[in-house]
Protein backbone atom coordinates (compact mmCIF):
# COMPACT_ATOMS: atom_id res chain seq x y z
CA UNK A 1 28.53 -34.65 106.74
CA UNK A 2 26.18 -32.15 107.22
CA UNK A 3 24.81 -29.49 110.28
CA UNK A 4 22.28 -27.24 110.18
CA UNK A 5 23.92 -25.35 112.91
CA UNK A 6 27.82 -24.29 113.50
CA UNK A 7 29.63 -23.41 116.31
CA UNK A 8 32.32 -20.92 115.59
CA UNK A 9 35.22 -21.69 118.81
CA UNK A 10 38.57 -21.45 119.05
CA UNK A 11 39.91 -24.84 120.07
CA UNK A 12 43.55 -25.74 120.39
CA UNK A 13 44.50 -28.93 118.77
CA UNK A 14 42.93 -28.54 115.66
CA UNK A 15 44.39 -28.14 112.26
CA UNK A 16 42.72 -24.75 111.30
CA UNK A 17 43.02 -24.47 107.38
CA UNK A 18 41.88 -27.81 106.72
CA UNK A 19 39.41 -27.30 109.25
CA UNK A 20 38.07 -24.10 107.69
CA UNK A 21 37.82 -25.61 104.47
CA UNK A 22 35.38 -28.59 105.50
CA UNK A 23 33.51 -25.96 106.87
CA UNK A 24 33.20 -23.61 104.54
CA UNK A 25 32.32 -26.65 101.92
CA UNK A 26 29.90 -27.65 104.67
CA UNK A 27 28.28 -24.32 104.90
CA UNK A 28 28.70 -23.10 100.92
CA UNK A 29 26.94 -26.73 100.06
CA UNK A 30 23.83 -26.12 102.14
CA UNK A 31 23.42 -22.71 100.99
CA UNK A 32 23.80 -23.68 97.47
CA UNK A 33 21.52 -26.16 97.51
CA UNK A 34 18.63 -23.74 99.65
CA UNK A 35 19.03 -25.33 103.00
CA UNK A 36 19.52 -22.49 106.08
CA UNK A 37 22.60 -22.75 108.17
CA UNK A 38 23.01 -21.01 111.45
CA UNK A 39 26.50 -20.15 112.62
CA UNK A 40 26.70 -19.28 116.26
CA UNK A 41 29.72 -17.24 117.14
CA UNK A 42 30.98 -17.97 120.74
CA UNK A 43 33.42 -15.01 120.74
CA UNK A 44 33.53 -12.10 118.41
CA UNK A 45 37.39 -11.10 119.90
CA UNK A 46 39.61 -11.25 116.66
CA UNK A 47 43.03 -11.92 118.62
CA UNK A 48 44.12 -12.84 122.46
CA UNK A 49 47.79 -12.84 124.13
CA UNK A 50 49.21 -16.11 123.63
CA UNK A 51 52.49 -15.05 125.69
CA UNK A 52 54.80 -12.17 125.80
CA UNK A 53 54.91 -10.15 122.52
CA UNK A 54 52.76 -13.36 121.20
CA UNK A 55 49.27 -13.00 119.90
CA UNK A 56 46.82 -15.67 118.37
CA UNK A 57 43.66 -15.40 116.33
CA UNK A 58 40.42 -16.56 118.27
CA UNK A 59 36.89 -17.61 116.83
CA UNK A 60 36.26 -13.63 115.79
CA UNK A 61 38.85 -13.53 113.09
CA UNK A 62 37.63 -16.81 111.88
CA UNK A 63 34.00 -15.94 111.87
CA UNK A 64 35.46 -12.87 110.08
CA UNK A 65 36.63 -14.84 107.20
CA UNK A 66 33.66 -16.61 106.60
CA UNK A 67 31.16 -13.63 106.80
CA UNK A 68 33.72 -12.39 103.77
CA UNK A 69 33.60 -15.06 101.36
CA UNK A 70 29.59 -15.42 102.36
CA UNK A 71 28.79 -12.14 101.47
CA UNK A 72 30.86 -12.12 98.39
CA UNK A 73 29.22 -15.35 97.12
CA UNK A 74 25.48 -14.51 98.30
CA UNK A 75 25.43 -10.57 98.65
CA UNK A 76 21.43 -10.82 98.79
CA UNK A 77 21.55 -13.00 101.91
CA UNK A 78 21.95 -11.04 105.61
CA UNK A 79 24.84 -12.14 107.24
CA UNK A 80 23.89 -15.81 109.49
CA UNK A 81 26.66 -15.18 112.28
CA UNK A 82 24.52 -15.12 115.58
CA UNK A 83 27.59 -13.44 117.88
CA UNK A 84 26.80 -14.99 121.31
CA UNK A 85 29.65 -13.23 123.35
CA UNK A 86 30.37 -10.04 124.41
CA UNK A 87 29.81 -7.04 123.59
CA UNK A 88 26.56 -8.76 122.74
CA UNK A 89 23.51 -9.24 124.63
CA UNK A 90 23.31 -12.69 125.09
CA UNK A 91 26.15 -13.53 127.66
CA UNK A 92 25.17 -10.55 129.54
CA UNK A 93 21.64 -11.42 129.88
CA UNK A 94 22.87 -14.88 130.88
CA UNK A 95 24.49 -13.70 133.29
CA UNK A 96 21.97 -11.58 135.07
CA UNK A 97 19.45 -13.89 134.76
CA UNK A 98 21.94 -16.57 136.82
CA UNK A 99 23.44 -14.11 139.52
CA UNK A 100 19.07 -12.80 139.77
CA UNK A 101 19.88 -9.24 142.19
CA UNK A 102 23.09 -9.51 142.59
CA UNK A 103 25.89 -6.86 141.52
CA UNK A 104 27.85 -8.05 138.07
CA UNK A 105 31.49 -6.52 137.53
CA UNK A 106 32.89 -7.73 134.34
CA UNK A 107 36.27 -8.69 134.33
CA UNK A 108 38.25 -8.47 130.72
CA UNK A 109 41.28 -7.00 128.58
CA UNK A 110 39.82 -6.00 125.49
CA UNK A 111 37.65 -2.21 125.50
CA UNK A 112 35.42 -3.03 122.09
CA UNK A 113 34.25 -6.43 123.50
CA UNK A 114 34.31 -6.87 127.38
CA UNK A 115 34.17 -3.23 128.37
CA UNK A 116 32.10 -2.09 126.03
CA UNK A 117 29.59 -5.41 126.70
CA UNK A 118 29.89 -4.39 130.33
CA UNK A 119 29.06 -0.70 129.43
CA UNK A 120 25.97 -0.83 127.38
CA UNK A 121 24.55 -2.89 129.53
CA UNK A 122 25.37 -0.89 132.82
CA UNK A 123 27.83 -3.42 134.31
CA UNK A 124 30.50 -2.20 136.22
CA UNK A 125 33.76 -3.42 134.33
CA UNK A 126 37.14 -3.80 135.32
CA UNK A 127 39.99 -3.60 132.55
CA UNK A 128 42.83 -5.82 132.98
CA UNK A 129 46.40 -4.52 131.60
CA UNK A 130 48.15 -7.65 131.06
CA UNK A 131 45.79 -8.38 128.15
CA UNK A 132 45.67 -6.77 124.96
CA UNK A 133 43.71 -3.58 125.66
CA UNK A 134 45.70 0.02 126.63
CA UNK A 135 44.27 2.09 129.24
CA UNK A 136 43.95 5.01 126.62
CA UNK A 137 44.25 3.34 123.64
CA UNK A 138 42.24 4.22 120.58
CA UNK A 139 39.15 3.51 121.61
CA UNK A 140 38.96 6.67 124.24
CA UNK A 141 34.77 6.52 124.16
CA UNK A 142 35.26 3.05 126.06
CA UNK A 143 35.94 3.67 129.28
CA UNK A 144 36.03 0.43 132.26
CA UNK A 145 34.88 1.33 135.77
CA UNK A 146 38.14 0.09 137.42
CA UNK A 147 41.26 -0.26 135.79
CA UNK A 148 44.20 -2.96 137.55
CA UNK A 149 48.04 -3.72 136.13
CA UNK A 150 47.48 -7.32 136.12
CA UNK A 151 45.33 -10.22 137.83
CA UNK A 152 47.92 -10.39 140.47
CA UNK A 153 46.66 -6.89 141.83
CA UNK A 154 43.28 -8.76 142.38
CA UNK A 155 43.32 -9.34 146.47
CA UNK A 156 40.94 -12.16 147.52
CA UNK A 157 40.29 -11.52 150.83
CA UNK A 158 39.47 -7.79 150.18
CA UNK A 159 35.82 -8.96 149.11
């Protein structure tokens, strides 16, 4: 097979080494043989809570690992991972252009992707507790607009 583009997701359900390897072979085989390849990263977050104490890897950390052995193997190339998701522009200017006037808050648990996202792009943000972000964790220059324990403290008649 071959793809001129590739979506980096995290999918449950898949077999991730084995998938990893046809795709690296998939993208190392174009590039060898001078074709372009576009990887489009959904989601540059590197891990998410899976449950309590439990943590998984998401598209980030995978897009990670390629960007490695790519700029190992072809140092004079820039690096083809078009991040999509926040903190990046795209999914912010998505969303503006869909809600047109309106006020955007952006909900999320992590500082260095959905606050920060939210931040540079003067969105109000709201960090959420239960994820994997601390209210003054290491990242002190990131700082959300609201700041709630869990979704449960969300009330949806207060709107």
């Amino acid at each position: 097979m071959d793809a001129e583009v590739v979506v980096i997701a995290d999918q449950k359900g898949f077999s991730c080494l084995p998938a990893m390897d046809w795709t690296l072979s998939l993208i190392l085989s174009r590039l060898d043989a001078g074709k372009a390849v576009h990887l489009l990263l959904c989601n540059p977050d590197l891990i998410y809570p899976v449950g309590s104490g439990r943590y998984g890897f998401t598209a980030g950390a995978l897009a990670s690992m390629l960007s490695a052995v790519l700029s190992e193997r072809y140092p004079e190339l820039p690096d083809p991972i078009v991040p999509l998701g926040k903190p990046h522009a795209p999914i912010f200017e998505a969303a503006r252009r869909r809600i047109g006037r309106g006020r955007l808050v952006m909900l999320g648990d992590q500082l260095a992707t959905d606050i920060a996202g939210a931040n540079r792009r003067g969105i109000d943000s709201v960090l959420v507790g239960t994820g994997l972000a601390r209210r003054n964790g290491p990242n002190t220059d990131v700082r959300p607009t609201w700041y709630i324990n869990s979704l449960a403290d969300i009330d949806p008649g207060a709107a």
